[in-house]
N, C-alpha and C. Protein backbone atom coordinates (compact mmCIF):
# COMPACT_ATOMS: atom_id res chain seq x y z
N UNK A 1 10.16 13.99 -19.77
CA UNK A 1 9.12 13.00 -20.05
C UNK A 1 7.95 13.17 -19.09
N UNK A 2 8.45 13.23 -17.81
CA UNK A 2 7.32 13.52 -16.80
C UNK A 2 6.56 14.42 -16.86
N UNK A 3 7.16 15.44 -16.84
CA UNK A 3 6.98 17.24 -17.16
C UNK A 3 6.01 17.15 -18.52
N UNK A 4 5.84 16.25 -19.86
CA UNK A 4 5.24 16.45 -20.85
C UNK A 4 4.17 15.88 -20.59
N UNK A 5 4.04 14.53 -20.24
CA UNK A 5 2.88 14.07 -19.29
C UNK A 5 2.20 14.69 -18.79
N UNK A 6 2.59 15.45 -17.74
CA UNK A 6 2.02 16.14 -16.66
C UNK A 6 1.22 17.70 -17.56
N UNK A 7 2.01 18.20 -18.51
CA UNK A 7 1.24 19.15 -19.25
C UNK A 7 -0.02 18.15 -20.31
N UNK A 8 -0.13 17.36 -20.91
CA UNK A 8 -0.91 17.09 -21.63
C UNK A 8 -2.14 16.22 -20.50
N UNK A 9 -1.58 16.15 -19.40
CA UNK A 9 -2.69 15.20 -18.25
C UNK A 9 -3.20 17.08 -17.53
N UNK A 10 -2.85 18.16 -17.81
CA UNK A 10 -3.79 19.13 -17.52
C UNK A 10 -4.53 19.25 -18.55
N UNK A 11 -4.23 18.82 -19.50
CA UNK A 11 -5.21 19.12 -20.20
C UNK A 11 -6.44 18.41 -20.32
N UNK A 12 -6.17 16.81 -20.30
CA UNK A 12 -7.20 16.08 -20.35
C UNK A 12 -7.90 16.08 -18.99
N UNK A 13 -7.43 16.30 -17.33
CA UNK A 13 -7.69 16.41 -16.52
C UNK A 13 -9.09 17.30 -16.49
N UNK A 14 -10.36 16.52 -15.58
CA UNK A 14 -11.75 17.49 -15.81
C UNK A 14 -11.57 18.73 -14.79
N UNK A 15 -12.54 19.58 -14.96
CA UNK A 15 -12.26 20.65 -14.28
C UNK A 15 -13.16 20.77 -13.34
N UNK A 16 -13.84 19.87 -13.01
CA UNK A 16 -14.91 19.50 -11.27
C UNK A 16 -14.60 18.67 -11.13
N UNK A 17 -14.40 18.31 -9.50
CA UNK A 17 -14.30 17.35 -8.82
C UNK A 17 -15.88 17.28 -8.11
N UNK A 18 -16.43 16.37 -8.11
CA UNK A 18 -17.62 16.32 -7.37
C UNK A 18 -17.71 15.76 -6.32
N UNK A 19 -16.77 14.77 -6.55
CA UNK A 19 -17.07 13.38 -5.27
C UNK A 19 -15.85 13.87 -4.38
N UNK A 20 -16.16 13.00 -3.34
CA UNK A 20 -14.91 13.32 -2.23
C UNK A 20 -14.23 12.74 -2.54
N UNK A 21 -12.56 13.23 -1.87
CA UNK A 21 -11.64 13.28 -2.14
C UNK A 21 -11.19 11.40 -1.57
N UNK A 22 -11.93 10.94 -0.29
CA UNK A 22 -12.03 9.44 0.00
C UNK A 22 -13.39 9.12 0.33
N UNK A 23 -13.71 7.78 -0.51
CA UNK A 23 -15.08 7.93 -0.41
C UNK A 23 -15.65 7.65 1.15
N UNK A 24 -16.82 7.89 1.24
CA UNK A 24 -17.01 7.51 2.52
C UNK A 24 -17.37 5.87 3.27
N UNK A 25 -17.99 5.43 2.26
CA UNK A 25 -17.79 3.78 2.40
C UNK A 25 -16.81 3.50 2.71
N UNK A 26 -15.52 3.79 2.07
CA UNK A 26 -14.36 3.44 2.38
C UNK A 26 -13.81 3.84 4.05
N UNK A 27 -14.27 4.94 4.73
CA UNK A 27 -13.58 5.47 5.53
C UNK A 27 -14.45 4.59 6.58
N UNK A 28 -15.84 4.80 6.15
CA UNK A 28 -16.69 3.53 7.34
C UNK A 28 -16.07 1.99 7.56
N UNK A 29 -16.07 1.82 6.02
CA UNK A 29 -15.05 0.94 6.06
C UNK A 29 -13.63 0.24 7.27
N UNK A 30 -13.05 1.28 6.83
CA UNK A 30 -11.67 1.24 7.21
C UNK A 30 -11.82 1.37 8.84
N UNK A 31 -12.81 2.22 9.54
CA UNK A 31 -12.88 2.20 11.10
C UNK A 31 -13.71 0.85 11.29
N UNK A 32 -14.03 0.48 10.73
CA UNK A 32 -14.81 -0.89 10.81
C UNK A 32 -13.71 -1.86 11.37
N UNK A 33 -12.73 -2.03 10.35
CA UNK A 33 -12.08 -2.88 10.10
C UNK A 33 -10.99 -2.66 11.56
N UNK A 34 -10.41 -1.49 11.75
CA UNK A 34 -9.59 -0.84 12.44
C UNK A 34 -10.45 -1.19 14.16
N UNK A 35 -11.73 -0.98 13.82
CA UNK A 35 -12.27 -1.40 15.34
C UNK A 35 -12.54 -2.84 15.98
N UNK A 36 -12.35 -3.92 14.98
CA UNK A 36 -12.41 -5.15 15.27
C UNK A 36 -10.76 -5.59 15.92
N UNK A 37 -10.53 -5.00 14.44
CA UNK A 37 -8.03 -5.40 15.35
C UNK A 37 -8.72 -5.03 16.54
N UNK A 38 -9.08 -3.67 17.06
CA UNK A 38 -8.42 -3.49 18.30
C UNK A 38 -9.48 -4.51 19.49
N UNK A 39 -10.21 -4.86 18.72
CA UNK A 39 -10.96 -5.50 19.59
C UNK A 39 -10.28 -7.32 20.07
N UNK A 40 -9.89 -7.53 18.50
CA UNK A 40 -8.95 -8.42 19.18
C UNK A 40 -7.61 -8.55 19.48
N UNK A 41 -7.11 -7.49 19.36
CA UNK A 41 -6.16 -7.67 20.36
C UNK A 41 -6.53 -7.37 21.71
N UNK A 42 -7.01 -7.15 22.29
CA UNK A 42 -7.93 -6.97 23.56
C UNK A 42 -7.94 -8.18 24.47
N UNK A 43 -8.43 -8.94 23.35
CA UNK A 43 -9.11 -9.77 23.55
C UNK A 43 -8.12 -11.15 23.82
N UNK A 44 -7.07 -10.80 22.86
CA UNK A 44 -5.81 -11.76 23.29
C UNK A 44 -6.11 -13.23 22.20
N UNK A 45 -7.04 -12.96 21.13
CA UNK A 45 -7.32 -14.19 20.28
C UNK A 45 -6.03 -14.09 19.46
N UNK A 46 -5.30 -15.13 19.39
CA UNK A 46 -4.83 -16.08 18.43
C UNK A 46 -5.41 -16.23 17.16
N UNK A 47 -6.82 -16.75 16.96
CA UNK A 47 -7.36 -16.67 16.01
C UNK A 47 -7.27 -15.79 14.90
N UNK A 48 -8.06 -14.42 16.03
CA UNK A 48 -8.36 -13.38 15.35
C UNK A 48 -6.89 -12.86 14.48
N UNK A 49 -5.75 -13.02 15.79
CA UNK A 49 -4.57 -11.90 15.06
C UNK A 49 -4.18 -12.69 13.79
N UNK A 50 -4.42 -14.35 14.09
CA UNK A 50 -4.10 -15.03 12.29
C UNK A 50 -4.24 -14.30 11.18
N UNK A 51 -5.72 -14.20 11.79
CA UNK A 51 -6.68 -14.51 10.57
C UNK A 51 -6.21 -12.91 10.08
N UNK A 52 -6.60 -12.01 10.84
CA UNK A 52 -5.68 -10.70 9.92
C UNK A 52 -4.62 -10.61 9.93
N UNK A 53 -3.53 -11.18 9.97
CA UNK A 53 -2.31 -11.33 9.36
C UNK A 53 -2.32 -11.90 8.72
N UNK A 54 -3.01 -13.09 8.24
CA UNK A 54 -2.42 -13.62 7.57
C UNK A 54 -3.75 -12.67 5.91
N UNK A 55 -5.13 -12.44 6.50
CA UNK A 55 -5.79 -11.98 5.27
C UNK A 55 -5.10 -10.67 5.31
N UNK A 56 -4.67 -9.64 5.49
CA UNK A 56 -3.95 -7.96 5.49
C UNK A 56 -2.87 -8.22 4.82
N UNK A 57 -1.81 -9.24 5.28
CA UNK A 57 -0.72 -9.31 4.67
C UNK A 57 -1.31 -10.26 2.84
N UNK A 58 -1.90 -11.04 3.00
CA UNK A 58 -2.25 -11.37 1.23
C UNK A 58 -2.96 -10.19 0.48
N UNK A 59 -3.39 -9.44 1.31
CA UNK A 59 -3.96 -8.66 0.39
C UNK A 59 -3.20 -7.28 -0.34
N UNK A 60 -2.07 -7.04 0.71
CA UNK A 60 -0.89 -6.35 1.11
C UNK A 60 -0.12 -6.70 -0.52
N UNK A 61 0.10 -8.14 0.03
CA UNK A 61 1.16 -8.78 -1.07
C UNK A 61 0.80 -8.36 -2.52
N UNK A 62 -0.45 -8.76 -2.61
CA UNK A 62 -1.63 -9.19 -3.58
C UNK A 62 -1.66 -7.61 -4.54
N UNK A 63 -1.78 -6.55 -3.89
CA UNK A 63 -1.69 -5.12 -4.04
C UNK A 63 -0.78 -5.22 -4.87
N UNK A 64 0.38 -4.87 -4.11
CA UNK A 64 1.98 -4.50 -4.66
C UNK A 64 2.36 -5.82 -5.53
N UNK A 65 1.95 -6.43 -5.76
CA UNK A 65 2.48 -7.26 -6.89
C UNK A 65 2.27 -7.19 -7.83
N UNK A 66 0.51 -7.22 -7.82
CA UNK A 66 -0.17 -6.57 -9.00
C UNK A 66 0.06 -5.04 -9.63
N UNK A 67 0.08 -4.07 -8.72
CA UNK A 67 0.40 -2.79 -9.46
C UNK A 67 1.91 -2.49 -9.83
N UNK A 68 2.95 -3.77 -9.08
CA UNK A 68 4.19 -3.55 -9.44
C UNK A 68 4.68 -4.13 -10.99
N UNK A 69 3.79 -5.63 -11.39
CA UNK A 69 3.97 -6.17 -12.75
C UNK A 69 3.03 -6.40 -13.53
N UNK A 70 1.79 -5.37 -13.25
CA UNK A 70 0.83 -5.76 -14.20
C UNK A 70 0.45 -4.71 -14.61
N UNK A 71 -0.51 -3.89 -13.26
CA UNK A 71 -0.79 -2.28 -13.21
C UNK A 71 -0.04 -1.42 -13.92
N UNK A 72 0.70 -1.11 -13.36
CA UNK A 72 2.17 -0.22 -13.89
C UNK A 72 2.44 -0.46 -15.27
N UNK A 73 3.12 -1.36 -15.43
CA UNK A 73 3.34 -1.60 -16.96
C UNK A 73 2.52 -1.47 -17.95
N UNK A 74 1.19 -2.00 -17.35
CA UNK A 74 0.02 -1.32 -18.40
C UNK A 74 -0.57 0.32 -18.34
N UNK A 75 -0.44 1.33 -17.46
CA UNK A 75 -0.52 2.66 -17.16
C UNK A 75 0.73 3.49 -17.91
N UNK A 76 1.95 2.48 -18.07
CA UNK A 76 2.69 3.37 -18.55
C UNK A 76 2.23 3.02 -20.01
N UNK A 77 1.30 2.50 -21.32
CA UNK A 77 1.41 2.08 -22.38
C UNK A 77 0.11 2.88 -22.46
N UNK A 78 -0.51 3.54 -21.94
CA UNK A 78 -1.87 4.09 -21.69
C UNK A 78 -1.65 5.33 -22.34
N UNK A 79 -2.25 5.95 -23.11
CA UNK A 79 -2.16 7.28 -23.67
C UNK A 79 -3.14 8.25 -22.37
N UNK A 80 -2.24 9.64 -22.33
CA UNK A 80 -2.46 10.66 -21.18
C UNK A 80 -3.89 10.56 -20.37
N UNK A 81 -4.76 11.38 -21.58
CA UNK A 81 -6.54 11.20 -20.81
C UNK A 81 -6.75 9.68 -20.39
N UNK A 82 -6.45 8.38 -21.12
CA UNK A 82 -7.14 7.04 -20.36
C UNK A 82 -6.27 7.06 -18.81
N UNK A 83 -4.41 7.07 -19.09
CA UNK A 83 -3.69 7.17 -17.58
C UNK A 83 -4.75 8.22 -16.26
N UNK A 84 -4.81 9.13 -16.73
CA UNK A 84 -5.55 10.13 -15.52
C UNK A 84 -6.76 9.93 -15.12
N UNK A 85 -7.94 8.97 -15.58
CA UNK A 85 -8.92 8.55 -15.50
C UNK A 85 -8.52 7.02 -14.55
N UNK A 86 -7.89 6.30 -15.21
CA UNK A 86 -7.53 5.27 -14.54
C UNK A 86 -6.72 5.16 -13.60
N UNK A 87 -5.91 6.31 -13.25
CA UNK A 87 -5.27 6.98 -12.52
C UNK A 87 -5.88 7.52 -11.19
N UNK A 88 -7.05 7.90 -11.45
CA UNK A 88 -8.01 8.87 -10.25
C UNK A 88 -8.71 7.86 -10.09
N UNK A 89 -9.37 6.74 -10.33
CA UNK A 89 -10.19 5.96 -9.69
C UNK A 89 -9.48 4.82 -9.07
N UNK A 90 -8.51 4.35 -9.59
CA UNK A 90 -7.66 3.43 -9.05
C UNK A 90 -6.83 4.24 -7.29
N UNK A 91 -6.23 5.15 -7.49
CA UNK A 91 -5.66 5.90 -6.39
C UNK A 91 -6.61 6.37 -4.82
N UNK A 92 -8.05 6.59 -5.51
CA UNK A 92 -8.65 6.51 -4.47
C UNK A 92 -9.13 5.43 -4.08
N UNK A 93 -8.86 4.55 -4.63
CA UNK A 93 -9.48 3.04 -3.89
C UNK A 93 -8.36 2.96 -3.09
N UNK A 94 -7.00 2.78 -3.50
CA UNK A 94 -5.75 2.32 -2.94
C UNK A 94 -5.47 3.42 -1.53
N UNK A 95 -5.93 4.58 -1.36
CA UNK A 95 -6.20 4.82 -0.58
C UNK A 95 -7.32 4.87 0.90
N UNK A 96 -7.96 3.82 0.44
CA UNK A 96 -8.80 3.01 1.59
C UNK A 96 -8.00 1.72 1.69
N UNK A 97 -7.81 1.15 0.76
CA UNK A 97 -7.73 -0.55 1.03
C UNK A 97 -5.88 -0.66 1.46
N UNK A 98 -5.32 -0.06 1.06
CA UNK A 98 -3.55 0.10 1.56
C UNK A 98 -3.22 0.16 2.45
N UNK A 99 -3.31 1.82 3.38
CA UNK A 99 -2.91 1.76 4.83
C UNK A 99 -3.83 0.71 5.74
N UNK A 100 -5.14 0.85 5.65
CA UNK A 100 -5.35 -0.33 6.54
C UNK A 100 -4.94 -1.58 6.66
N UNK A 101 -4.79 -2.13 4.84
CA UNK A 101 -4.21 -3.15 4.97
C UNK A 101 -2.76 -3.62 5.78
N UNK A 102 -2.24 -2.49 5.44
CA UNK A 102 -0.66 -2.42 5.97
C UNK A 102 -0.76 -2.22 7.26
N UNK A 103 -1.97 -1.49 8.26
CA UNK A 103 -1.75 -1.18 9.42
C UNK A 103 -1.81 -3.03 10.38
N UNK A 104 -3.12 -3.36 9.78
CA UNK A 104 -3.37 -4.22 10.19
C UNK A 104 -2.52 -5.90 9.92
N UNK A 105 -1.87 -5.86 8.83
CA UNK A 105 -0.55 -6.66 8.49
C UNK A 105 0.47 -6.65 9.86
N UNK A 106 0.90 -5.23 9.93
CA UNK A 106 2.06 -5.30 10.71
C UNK A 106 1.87 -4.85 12.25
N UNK A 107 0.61 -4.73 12.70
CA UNK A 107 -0.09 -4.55 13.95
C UNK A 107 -0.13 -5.99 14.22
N UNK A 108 -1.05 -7.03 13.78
CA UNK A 108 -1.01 -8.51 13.79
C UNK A 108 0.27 -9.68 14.12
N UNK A 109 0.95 -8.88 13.24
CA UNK A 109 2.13 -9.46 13.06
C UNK A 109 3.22 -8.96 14.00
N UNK A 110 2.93 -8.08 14.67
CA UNK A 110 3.82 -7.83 15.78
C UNK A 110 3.22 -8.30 17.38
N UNK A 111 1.64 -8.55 17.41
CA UNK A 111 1.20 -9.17 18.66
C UNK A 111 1.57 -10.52 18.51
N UNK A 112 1.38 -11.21 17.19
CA UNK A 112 1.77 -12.78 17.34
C UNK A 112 3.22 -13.06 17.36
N UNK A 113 3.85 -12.53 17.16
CA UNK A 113 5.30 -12.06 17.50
C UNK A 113 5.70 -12.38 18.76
N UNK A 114 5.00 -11.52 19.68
CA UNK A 114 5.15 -10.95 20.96
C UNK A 114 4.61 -12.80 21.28
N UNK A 115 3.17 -12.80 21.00
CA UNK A 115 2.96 -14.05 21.93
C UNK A 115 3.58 -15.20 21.43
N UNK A 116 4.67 -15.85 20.35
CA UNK A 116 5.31 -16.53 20.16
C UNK A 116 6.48 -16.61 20.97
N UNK A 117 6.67 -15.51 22.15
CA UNK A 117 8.13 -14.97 22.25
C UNK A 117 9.64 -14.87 21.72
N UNK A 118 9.21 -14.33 20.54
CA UNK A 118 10.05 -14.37 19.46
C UNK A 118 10.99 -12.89 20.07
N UNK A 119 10.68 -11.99 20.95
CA UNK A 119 10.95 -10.79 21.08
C UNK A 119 11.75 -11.05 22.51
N UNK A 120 11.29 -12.01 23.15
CA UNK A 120 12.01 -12.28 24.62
C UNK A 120 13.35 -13.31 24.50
N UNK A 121 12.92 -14.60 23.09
CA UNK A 121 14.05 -15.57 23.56
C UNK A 121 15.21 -14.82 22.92
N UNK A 122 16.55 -14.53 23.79
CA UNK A 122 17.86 -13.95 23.17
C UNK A 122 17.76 -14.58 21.87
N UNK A 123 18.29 -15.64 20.93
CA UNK A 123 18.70 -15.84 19.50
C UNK A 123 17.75 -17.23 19.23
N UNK A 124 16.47 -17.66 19.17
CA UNK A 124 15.58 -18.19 18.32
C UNK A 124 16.60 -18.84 17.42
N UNK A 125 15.77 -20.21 16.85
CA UNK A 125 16.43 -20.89 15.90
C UNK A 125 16.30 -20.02 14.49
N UNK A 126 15.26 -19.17 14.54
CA UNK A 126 14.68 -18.61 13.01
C UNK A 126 15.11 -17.38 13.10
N UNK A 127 16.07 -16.89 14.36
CA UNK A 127 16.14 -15.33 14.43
C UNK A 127 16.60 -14.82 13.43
N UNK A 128 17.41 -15.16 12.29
CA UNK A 128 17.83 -14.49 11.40
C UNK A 128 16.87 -14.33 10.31
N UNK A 129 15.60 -15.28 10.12
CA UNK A 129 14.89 -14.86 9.42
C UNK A 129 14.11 -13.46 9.67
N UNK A 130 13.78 -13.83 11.17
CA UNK A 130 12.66 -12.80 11.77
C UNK A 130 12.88 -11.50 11.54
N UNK A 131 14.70 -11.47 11.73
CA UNK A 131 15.47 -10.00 11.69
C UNK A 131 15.17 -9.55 9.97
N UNK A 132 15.56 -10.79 8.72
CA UNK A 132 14.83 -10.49 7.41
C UNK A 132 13.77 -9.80 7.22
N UNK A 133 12.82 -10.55 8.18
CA UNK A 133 11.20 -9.89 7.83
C UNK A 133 11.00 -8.99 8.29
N UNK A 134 11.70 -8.26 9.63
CA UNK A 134 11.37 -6.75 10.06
C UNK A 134 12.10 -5.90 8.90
N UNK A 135 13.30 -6.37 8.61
CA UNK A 135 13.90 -5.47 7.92
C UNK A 135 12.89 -5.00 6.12
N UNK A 136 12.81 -6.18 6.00
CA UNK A 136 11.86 -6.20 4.61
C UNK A 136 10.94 -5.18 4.91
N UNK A 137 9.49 -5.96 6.21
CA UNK A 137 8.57 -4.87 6.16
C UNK A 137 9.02 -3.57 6.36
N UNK A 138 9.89 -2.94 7.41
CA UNK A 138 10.08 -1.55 7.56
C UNK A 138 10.64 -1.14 6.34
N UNK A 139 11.11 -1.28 5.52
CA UNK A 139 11.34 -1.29 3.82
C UNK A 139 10.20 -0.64 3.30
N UNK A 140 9.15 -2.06 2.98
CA UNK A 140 7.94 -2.05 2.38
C UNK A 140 6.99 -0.50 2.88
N UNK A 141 7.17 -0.50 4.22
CA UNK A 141 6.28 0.71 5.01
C UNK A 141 6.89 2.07 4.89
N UNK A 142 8.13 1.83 4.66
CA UNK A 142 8.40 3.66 4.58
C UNK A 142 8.12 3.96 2.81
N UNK A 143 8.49 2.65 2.05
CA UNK A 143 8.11 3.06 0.60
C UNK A 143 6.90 3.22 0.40
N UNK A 144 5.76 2.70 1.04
CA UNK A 144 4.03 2.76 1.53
C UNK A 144 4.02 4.64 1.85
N UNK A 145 3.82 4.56 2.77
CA UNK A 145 3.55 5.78 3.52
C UNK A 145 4.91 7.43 3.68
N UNK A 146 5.84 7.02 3.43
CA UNK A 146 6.59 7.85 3.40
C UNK A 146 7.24 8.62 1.66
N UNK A 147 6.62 7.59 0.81
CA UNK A 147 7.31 8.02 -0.63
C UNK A 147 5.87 7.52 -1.31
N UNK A 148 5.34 6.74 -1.25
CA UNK A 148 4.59 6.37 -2.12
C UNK A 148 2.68 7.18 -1.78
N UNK A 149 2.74 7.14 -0.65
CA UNK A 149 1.41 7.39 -0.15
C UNK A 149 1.51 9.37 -0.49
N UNK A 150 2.31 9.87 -0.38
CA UNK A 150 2.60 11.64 -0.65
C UNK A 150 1.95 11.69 -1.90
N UNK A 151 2.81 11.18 -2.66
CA UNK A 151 2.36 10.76 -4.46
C UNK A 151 1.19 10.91 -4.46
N UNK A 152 0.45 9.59 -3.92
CA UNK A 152 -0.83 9.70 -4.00
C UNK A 152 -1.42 10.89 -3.84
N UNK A 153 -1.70 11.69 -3.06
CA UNK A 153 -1.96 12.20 -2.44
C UNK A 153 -2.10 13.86 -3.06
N UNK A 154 -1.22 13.63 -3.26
CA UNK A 154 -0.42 15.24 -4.48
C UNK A 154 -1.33 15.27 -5.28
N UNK A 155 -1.31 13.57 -6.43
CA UNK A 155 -2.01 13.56 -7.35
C UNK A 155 -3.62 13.86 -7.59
N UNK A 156 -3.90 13.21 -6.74
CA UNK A 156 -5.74 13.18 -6.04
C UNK A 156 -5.95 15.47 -5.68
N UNK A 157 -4.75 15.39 -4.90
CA UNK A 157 -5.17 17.11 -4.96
C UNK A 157 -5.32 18.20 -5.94
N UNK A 158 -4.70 17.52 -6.52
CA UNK A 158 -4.23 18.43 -7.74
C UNK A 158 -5.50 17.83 -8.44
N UNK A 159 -5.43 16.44 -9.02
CA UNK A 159 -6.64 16.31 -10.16
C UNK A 159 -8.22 17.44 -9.50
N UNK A 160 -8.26 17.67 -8.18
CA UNK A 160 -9.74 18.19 -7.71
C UNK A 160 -9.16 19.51 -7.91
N UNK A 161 -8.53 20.55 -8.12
CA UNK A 161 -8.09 21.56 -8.34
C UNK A 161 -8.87 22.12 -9.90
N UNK A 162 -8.98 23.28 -10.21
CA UNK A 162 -9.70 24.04 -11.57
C UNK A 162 -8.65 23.75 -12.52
N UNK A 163 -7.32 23.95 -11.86
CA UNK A 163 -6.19 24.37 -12.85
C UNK A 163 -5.14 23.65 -12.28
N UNK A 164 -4.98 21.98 -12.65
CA UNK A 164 -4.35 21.50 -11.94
C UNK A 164 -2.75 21.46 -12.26
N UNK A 165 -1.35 21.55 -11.54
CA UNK A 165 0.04 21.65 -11.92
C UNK A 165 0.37 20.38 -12.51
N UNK A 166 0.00 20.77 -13.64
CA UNK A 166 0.72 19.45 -14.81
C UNK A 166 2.06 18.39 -14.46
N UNK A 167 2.81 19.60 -14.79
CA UNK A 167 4.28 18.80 -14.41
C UNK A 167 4.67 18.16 -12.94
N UNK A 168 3.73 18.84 -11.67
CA UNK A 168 3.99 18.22 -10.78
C UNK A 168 2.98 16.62 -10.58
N UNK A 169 2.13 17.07 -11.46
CA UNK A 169 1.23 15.46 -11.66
C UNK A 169 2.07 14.32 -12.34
N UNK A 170 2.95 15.04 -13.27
CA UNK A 170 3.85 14.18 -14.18
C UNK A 170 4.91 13.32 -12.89
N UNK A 171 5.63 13.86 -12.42
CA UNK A 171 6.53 13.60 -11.74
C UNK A 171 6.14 12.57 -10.55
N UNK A 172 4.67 12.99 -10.20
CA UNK A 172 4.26 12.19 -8.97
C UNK A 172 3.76 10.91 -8.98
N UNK A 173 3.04 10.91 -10.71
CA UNK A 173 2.52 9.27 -11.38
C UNK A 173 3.67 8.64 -11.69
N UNK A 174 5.28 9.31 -12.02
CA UNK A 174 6.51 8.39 -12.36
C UNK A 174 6.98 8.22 -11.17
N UNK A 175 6.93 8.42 -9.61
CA UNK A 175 7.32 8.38 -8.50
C UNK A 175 6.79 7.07 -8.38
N UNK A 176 5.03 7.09 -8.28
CA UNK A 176 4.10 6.03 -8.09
C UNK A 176 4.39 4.77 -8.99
N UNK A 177 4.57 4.97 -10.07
CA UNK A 177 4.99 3.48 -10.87
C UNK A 177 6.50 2.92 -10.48
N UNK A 178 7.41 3.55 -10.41
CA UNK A 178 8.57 2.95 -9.74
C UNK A 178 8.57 2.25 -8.51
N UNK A 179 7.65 2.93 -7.66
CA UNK A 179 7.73 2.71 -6.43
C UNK A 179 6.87 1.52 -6.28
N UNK A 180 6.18 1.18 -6.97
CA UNK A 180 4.92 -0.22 -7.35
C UNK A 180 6.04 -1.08 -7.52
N UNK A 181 6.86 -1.02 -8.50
CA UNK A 181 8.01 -2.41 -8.78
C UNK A 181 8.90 -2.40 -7.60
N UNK A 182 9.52 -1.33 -7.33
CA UNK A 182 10.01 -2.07 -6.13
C UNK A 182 9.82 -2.58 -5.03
N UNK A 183 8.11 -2.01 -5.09
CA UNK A 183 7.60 -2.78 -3.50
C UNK A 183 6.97 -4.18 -4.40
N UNK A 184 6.63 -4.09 -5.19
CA UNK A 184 6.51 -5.68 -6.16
C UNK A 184 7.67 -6.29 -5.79
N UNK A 185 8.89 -5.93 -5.98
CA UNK A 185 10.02 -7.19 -5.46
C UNK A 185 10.30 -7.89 -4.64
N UNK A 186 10.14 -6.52 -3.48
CA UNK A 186 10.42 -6.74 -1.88
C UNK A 186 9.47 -7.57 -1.39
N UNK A 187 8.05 -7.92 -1.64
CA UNK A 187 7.05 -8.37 -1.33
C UNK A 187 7.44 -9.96 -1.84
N UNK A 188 7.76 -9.48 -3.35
CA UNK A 188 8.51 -11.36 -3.22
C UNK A 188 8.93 -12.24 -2.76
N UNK A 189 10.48 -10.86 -1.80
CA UNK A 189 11.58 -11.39 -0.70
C UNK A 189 10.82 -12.42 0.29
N UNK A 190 9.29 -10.73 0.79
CA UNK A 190 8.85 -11.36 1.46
C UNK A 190 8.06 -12.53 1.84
N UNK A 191 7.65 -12.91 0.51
CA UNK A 191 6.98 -14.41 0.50
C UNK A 191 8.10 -15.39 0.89
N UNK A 192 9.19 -15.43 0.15
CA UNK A 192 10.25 -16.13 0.49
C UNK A 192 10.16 -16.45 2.04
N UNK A 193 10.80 -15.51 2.54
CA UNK A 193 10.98 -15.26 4.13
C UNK A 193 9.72 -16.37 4.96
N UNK A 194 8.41 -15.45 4.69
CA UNK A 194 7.36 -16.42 5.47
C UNK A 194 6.87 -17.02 5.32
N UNK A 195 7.24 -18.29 3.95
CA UNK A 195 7.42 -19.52 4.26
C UNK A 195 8.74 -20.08 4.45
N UNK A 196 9.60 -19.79 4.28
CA UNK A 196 10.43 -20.44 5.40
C UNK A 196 9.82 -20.33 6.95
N UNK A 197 10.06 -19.43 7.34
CA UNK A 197 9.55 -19.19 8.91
C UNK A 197 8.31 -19.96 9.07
N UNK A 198 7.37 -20.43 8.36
CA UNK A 198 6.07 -20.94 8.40
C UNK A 198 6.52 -22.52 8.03
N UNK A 199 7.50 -22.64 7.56
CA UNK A 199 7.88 -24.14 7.42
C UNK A 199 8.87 -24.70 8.06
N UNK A 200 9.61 -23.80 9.43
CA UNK A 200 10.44 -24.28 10.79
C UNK A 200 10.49 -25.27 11.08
């Protein structure tokens, strides 16, 4: 199935790539964003680490929920040429707005951590949640960056290629939609989790 995909998405696939491979707004972007965290954590605001934890992680959530029960399901009902079009513009966005989001989610969320002393008191009344939510996110992050972000990645190379490997495009867009629902679930867990912990 993948493999047939992946031959009929060479075909519809264009044969110039013009634009870069991440746009550059995005990358200004993303050090933008990346240079303020570090500024507040520096800085030791409370505020600040909220406010991006709590906006990184909704947007985090917000992502993987959507491409796990909405996105997805509608990409797989998509005939070949519309999937690879909607496919290449969607993937390079998600590659600006994802890892940062995720960096800055679980960067945040591990300084307010720290200054709650959630990491010093031996067993916390909520420790078993807390132990939930590391376990969840380190979940969420290796399916991010270790399985899901490659995918990407493959795909985007290959589409800028003359003669791009069909079947390995096939295989890497059915990697990417699986991997959307199950980080769609886990992200559920994780709503669960932090409101409880947010309602102690």
């Amino acid at each position: 199935m993948g493999e047939l995909a992946g031959s009929q998405a060479t075909a519809a696939a264009p044969k110039t790539q013009a634009e870069p491979f991440v746009p550059l707004w995005g990358i200004a972007l993303d050090a933008a964003v990346l240079a303020a965290l570090i500024v507040t954590i520096a800085r030791n605001s409370v505020y600040g680490l909220d406010f991006f934890h709590v906006f990184a992680g909704a947007l985090w959530i917000s992502i993987d929920l959507l491409m796990g029960f909405i996105i997805g399901p509608t990409i797989r009902r998509l005939d070949v040429p519309a999937r690879m079009v909607f496919s290449k513009g969607l993937m390079t966005k998600m590659m600006v707005v994802v890892p940062t989001a995720v960096i800055c989610t679980l960067t945040s969320g591990w300084q307010l951590a720290r200054a709650d002393g959630l990491f010093t008191t031996p067993y916390p009344p909520q420790h078993g949640w807390v132990v939930a939510a590391l376990i969840v996110v380190a979940l969420l992050a290796i399916i991010a960056y270790v399985y899901l972000e490659p995918a990407n990645i493959v795909v985007l190379t290959e589409l800028r290629k003359p003669e791009p490997n069909g079947p390995l495009i096939g295989r890497m867009m059915q990697r990417f939609l699986y991997a959307a629902g199950i980080l769609g679930v886990l992200q559920l867990s994780m709503i669960v989790i932090m409101v409880r912990l947010a309602t102690w």
